[in-house]
PDB file of N, CA and C in Angstrom:
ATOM      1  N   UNK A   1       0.854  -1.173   0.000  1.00  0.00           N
ATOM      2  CA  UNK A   1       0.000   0.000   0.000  1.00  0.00           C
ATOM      3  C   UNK A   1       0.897   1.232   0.000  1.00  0.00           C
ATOM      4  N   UNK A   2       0.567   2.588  -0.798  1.00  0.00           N
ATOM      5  CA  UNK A   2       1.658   3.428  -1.056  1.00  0.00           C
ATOM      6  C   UNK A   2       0.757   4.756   0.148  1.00  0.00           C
ATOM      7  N   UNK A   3       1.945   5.423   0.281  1.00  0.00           N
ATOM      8  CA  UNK A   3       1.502   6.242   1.326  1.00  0.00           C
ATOM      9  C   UNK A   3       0.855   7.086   0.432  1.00  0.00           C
ATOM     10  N   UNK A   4       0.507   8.344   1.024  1.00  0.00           N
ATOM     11  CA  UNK A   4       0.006  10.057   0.587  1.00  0.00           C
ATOM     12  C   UNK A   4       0.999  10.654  -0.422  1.00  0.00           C
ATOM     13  N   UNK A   5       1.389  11.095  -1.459  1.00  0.00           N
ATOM     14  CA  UNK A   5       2.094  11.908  -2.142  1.00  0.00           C
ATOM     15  C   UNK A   5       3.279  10.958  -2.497  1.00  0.00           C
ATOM     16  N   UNK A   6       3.593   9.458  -2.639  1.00  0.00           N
ATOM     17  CA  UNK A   6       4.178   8.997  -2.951  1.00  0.00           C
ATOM     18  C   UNK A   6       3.599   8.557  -4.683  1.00  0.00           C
ATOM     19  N   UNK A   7       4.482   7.748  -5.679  1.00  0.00           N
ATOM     20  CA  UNK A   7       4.143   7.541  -6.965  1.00  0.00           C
ATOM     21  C   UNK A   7       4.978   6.130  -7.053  1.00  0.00           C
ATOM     22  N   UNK A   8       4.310   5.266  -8.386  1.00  0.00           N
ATOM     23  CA  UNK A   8       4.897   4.424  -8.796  1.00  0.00           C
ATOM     24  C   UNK A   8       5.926   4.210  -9.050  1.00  0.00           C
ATOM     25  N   UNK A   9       6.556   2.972  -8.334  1.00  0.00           N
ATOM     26  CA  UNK A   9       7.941   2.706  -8.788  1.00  0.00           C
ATOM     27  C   UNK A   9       8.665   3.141 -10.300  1.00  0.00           C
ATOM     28  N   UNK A  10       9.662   3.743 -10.004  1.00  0.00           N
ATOM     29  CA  UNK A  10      10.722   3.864 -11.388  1.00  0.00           C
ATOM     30  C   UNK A  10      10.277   5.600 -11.678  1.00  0.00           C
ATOM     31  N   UNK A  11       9.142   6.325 -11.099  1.00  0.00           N
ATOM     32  CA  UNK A  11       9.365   7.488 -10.922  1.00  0.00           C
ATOM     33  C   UNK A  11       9.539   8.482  -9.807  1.00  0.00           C
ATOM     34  N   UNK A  12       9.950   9.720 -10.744  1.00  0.00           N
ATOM     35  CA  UNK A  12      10.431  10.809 -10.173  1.00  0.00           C
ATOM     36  C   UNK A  12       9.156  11.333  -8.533  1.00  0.00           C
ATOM     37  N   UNK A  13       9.463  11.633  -7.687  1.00  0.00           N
ATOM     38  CA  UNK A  13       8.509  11.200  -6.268  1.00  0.00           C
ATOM     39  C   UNK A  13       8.307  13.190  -6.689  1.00  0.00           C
ATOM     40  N   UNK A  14       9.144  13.801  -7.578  1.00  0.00           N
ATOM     41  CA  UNK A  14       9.295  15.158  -7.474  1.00  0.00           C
ATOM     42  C   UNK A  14       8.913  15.656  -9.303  1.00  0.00           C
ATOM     43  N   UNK A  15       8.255  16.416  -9.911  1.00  0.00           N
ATOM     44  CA  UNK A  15       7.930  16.495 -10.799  1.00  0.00           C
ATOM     45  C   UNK A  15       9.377  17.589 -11.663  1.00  0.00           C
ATOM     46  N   UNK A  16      10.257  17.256 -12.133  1.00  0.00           N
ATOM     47  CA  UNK A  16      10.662  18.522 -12.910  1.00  0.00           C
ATOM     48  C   UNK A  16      12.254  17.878 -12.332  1.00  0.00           C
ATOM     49  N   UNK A  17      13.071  17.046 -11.761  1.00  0.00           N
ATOM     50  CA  UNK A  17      13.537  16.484 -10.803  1.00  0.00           C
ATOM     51  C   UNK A  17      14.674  16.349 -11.944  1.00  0.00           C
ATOM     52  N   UNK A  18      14.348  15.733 -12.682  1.00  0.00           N
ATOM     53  CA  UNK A  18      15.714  15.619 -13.833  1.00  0.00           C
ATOM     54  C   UNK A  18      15.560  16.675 -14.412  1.00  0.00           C
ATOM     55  N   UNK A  19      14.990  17.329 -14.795  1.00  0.00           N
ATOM     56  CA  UNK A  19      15.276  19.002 -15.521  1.00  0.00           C
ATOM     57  C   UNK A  19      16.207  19.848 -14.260  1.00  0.00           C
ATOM     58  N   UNK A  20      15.978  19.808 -13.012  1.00  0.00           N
ATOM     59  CA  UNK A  20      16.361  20.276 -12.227  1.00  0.00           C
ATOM     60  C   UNK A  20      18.171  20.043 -11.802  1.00  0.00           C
ATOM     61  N   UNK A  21      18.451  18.953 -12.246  1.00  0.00           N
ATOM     62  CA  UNK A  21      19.584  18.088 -11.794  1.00  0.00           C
ATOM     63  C   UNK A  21      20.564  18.669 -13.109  1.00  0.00           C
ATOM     64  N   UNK A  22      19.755  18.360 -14.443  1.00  0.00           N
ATOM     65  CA  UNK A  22      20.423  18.970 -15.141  1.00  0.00           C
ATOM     66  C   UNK A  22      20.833  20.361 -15.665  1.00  0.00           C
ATOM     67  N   UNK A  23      19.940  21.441 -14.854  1.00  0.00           N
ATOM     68  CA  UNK A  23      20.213  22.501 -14.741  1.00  0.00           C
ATOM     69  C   UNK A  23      21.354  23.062 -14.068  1.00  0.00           C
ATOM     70  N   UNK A  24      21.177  21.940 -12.992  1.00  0.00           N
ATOM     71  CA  UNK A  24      22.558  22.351 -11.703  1.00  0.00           C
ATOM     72  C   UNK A  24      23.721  21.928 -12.424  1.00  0.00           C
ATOM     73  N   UNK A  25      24.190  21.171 -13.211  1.00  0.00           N
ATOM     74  CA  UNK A  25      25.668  20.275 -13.361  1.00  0.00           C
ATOM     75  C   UNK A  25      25.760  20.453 -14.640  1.00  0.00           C
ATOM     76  N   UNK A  26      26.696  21.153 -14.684  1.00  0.00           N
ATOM     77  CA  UNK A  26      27.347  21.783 -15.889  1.00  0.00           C
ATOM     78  C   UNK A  26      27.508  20.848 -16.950  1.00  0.00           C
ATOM     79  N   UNK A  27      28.092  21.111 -18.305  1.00  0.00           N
ATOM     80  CA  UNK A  27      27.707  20.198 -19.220  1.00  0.00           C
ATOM     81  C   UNK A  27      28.528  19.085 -19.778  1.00  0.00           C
ATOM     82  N   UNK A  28      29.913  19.392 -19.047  1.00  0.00           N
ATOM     83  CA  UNK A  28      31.398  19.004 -18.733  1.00  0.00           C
ATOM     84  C   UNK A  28      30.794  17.734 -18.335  1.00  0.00           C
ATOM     85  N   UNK A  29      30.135  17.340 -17.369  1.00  0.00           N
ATOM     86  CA  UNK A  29      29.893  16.417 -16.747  1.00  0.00           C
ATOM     87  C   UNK A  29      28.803  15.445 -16.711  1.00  0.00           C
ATOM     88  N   UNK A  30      27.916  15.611 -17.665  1.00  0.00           N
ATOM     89  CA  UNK A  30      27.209  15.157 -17.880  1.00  0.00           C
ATOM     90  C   UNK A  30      27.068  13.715 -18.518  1.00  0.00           C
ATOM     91  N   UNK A  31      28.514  13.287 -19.428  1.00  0.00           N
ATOM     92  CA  UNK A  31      28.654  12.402 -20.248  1.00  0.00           C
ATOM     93  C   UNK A  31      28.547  10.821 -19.272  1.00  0.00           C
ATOM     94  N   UNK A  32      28.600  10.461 -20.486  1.00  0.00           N
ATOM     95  CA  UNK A  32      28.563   8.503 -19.508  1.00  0.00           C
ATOM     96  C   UNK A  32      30.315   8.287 -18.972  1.00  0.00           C
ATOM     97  N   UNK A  33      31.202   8.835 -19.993  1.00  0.00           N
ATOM     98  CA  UNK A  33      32.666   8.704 -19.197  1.00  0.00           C
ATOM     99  C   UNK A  33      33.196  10.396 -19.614  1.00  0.00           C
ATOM    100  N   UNK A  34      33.729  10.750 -18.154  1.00  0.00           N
ATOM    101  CA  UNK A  34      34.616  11.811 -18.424  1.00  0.00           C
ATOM    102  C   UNK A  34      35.963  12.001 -18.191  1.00  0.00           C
ATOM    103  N   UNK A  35      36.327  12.718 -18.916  1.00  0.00           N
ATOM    104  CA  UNK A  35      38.463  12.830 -19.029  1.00  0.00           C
ATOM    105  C   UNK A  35      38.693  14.136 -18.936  1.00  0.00           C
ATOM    106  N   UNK A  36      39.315  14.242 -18.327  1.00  0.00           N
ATOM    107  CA  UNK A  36      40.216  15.389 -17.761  1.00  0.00           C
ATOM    108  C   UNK A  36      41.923  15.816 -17.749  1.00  0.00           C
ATOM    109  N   UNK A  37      42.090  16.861 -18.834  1.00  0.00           N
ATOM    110  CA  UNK A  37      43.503  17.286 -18.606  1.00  0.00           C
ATOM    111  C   UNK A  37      44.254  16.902 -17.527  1.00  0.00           C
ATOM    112  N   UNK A  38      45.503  16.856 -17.846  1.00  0.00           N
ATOM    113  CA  UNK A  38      46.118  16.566 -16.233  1.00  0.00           C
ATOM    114  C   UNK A  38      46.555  17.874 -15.958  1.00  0.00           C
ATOM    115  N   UNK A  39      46.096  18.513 -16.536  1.00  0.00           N
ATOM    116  CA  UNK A  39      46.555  20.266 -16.066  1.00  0.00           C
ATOM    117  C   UNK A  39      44.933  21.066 -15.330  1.00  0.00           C
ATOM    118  N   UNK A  40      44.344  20.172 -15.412  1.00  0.00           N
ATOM    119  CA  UNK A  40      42.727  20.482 -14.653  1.00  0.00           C
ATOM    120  C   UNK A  40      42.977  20.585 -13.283  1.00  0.00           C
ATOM    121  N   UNK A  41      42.498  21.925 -12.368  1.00  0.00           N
ATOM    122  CA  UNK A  41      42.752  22.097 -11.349  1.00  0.00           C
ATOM    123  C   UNK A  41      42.038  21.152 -10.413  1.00  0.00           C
ATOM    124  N   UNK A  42      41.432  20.467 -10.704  1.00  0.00           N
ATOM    125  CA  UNK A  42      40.824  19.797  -9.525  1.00  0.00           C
ATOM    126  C   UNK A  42      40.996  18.076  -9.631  1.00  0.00           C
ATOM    127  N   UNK A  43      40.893  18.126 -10.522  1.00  0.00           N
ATOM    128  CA  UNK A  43      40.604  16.349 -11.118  1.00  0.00           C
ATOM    129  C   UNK A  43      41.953  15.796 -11.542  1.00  0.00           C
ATOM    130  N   UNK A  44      43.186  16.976 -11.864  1.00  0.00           N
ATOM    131  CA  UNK A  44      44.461  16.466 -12.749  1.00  0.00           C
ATOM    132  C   UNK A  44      45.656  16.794 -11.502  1.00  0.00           C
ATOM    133  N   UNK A  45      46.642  17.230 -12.256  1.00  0.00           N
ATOM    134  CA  UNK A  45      48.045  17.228 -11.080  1.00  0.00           C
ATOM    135  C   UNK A  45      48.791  17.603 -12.463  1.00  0.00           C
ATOM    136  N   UNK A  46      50.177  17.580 -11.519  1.00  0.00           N
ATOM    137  CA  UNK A  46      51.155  17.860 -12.401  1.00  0.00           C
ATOM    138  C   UNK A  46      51.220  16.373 -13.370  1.00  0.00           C
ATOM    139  N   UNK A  47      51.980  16.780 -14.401  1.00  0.00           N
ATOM    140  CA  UNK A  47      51.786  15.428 -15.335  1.00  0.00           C
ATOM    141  C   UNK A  47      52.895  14.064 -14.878  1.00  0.00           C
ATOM    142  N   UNK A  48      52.714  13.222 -15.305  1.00  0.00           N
ATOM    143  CA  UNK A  48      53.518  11.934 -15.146  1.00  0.00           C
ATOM    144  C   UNK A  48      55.095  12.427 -14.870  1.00  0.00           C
ATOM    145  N   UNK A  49      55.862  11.579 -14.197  1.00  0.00           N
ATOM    146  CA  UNK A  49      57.527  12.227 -14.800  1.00  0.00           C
ATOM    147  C   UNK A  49      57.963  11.355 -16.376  1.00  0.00           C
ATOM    148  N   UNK A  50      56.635  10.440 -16.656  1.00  0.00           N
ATOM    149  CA  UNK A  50      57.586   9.238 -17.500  1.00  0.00           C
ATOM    150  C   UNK A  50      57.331  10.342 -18.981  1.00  0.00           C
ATOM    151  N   UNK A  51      58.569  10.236 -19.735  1.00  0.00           N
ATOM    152  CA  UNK A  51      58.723  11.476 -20.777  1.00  0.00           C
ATOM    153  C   UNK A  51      57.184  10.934 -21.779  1.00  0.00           C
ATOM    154  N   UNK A  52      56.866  11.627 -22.360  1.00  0.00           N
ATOM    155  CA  UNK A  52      55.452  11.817 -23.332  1.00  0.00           C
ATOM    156  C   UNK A  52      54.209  11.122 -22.497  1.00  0.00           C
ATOM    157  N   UNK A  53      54.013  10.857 -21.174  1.00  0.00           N
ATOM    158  CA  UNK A  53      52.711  10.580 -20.996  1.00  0.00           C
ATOM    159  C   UNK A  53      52.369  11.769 -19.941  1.00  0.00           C
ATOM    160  N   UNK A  54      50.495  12.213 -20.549  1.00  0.00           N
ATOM    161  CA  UNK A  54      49.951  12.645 -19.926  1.00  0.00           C
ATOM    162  C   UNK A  54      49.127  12.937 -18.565  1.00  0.00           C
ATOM    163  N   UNK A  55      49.216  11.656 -18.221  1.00  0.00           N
ATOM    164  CA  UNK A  55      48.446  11.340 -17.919  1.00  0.00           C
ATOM    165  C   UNK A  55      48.982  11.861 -16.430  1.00  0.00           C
ATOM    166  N   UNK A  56      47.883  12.308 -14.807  1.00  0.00           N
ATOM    167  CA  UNK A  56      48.354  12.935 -13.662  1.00  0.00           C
ATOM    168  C   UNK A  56      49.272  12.553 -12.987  1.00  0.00           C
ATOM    169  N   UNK A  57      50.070  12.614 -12.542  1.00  0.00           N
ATOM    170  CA  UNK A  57      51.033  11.827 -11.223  1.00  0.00           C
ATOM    171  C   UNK A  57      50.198  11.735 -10.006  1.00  0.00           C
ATOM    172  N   UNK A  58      50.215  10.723  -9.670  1.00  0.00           N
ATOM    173  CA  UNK A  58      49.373  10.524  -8.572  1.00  0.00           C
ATOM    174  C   UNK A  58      50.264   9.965  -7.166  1.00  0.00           C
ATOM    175  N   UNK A  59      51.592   9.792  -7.818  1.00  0.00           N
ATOM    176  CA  UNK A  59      52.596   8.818  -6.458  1.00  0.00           C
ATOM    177  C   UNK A  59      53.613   8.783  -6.732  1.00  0.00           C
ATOM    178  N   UNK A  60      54.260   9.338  -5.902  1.00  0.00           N
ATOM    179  CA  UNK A  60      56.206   9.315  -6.617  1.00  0.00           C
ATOM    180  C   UNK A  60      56.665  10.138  -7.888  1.00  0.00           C
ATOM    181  N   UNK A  61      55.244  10.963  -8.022  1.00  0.00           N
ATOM    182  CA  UNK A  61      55.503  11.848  -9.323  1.00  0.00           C
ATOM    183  C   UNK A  61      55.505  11.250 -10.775  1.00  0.00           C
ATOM    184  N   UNK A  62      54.429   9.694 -10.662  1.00  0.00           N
ATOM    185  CA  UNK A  62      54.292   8.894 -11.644  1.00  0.00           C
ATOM    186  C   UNK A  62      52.582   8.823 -11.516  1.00  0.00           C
ATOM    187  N   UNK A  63      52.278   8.640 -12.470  1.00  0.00           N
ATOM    188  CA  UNK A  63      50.893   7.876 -13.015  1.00  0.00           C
ATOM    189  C   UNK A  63      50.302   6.819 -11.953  1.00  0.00           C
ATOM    190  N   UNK A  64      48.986   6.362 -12.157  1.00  0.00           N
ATOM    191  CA  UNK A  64      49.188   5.095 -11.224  1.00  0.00           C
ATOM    192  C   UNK A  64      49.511   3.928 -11.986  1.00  0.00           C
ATOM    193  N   UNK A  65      49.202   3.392 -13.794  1.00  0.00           N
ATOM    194  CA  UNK A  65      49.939   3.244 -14.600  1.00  0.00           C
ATOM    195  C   UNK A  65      51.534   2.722 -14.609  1.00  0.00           C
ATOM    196  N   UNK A  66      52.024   4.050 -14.624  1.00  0.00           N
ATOM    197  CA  UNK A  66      53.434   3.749 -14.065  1.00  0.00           C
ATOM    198  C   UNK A  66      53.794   3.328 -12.762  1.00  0.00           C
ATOM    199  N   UNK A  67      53.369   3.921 -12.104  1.00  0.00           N
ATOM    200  CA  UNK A  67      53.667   3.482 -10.916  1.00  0.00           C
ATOM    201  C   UNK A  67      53.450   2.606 -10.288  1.00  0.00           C
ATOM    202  N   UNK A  68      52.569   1.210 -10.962  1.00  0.00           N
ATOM    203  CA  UNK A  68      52.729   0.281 -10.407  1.00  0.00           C
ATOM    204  C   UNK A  68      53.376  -0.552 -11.685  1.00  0.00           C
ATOM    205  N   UNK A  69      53.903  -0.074 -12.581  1.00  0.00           N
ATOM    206  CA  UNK A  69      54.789  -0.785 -13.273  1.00  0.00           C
ATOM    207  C   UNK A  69      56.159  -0.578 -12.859  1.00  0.00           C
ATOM    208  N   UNK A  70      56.635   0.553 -12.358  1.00  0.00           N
ATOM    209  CA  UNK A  70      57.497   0.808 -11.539  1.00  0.00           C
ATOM    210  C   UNK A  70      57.656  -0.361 -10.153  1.00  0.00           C
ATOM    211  N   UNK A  71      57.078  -0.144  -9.799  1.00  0.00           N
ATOM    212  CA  UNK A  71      56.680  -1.124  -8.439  1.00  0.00           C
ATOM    213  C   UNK A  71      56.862  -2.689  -8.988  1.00  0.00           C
ATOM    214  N   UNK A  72      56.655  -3.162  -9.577  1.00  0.00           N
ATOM    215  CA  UNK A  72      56.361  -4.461 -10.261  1.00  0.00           C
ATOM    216  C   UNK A  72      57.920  -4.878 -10.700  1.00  0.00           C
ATOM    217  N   UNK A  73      58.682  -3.709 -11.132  1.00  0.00           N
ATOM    218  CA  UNK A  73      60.197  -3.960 -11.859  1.00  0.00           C
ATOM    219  C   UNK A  73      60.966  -3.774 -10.404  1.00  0.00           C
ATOM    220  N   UNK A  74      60.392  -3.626  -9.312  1.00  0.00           N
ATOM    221  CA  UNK A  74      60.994  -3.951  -8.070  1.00  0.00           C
ATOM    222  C   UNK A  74      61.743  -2.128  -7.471  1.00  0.00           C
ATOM    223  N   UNK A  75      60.882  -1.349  -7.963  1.00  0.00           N
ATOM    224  CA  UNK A  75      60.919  -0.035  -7.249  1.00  0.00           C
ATOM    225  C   UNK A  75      62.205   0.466  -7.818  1.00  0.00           C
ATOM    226  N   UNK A  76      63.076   0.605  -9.580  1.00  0.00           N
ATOM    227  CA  UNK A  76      64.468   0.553  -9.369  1.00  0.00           C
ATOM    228  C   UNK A  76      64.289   2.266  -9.465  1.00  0.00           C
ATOM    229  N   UNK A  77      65.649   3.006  -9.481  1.00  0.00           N
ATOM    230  CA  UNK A  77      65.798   4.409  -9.210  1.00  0.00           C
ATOM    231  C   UNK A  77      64.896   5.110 -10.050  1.00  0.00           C
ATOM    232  N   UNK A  78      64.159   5.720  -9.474  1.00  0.00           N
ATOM    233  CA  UNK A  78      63.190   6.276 -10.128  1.00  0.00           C
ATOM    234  C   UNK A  78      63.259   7.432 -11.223  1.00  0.00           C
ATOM    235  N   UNK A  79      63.927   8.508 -11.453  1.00  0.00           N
ATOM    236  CA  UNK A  79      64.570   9.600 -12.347  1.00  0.00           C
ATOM    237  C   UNK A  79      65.041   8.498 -13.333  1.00  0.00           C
ATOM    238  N   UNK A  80      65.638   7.628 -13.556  1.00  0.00           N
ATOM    239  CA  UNK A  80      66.174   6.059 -14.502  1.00  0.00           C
ATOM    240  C   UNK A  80      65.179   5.685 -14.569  1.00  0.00           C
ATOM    241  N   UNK A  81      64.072   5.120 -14.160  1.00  0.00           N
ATOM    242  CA  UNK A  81      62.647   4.670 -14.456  1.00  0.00           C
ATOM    243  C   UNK A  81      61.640   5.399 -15.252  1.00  0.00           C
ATOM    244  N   UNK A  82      61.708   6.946 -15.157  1.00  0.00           N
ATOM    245  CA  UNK A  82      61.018   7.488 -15.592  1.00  0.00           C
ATOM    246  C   UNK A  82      61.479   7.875 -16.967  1.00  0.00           C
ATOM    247  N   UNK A  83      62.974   7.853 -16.899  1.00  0.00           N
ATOM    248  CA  UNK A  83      63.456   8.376 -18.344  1.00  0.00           C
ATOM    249  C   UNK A  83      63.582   6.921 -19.509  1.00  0.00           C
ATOM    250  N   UNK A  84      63.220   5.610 -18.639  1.00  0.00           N
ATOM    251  CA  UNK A  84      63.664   4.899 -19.693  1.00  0.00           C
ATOM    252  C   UNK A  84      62.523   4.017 -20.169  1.00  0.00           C
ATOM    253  N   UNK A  85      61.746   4.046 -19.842  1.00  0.00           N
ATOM    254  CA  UNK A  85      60.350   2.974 -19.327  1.00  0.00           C
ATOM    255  C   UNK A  85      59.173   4.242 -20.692  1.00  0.00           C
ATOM    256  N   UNK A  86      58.484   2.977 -21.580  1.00  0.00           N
ATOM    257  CA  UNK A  86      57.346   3.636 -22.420  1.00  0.00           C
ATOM    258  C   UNK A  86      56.013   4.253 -21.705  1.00  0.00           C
ATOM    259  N   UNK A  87      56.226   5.396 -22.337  1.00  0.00           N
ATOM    260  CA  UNK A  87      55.098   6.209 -21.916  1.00  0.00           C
ATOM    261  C   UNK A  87      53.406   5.525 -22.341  1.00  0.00           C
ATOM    262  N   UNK A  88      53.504   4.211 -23.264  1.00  0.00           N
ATOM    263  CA  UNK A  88      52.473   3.803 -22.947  1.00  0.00           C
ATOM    264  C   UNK A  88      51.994   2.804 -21.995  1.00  0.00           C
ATOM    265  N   UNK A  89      50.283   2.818 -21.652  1.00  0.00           N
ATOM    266  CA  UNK A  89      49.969   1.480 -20.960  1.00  0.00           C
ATOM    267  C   UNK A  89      50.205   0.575 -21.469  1.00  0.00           C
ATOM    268  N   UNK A  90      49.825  -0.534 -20.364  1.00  0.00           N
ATOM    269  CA  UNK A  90      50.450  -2.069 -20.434  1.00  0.00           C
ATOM    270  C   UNK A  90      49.613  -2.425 -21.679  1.00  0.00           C
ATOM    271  N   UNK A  91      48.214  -2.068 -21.672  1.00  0.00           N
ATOM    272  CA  UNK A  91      47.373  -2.489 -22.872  1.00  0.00           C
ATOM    273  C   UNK A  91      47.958  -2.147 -23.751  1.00  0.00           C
ATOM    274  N   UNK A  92      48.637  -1.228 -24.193  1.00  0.00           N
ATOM    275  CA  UNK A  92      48.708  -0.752 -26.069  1.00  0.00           C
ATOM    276  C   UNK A  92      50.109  -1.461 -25.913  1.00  0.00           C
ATOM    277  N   UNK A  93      50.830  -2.106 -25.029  1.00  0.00           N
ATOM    278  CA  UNK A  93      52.345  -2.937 -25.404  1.00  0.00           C
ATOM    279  C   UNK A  93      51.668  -3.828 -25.510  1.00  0.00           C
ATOM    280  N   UNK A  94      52.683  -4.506 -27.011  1.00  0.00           N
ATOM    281  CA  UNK A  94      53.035  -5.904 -27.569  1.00  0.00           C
ATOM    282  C   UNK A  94      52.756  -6.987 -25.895  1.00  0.00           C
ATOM    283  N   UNK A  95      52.096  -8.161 -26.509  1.00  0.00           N
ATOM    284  CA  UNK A  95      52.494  -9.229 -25.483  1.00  0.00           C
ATOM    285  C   UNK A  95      54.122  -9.641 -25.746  1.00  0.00           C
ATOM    286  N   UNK A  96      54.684  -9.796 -24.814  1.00  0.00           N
ATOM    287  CA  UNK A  96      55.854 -10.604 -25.553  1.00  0.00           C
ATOM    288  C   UNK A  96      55.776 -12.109 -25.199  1.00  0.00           C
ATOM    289  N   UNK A  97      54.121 -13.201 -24.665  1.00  0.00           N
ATOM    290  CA  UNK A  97      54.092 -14.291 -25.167  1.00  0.00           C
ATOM    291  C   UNK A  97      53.362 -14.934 -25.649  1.00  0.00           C
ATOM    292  N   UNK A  98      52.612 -13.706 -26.414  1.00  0.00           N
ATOM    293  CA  UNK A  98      52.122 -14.001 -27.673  1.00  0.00           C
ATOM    294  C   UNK A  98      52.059 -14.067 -29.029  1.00  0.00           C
ATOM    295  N   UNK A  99      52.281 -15.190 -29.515  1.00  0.00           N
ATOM    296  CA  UNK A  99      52.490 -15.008 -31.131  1.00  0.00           C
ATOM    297  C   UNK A  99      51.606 -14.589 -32.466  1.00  0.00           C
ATOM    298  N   UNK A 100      50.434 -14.468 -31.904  1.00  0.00           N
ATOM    299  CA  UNK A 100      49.271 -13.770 -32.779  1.00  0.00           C
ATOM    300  C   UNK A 100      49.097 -12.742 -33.199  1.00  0.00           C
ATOM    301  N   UNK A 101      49.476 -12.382 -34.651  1.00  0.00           N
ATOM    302  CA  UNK A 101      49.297 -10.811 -35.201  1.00  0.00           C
ATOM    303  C   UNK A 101      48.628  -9.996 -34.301  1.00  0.00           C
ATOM    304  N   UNK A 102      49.047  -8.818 -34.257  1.00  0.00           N
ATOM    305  CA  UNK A 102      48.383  -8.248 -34.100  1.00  0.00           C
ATOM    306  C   UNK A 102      47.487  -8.028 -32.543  1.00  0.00           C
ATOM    307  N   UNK A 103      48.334  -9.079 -31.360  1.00  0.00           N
ATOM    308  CA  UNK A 103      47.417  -9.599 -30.105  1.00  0.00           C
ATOM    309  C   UNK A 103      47.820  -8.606 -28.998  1.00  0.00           C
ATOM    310  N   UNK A 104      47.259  -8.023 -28.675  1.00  0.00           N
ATOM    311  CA  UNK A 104      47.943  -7.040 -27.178  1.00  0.00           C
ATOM    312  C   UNK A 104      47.270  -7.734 -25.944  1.00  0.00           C
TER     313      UNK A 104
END
């Protein structure tokens, strides 16, 4: 039994409720996935130290990305890690034990 001023499941209990929501939140944000500069004051940081990636430093002045690929090669000197190690993710590198064209 539904109380006084309540409505059927799957709606709005408030009339205008999503017009309202989307009035408030800018349009930046609205999408199903959002990305952000790493030069964005709130959401970014200074950039990676590893040379050509963008992406924020979040730890040790690395990516989290890097930085747990860093971590993984057993923490070695980091300024040497950052200058020698590909600025891409693990996804866009080659497998190296896989033999299938084309297989990441």
């Amino acid at each position: 039994m539904s109380h006084p001023g309540e409505q059927a499941a799957g709606r709005s209990c408030q009339p205008g409720l999503l017009a309202a929501l989307m009035a408030a939140v800018r349009p930046e944000f609205r999408g199903d996935v959002l990305s952000f500069p790493a030069s964005d004051p709130v959401f970014g940081g200074p950039a990676c130290k590893v040379c050509g990636c963008q992406r924020p430093a979040r730890n040790r002045g690395l990516c989290w990305g890097h930085h747990g690929r860093w971590y993984d090669q057993g923490r070695p000197e980091l300024e040497e890690f950052a200058a020698t190690t590909s600025p891409r993710w693990r996804l866009q590198e080659p497998s190296s034990c896989c033999r299938a064209g084309g297989c990441r």
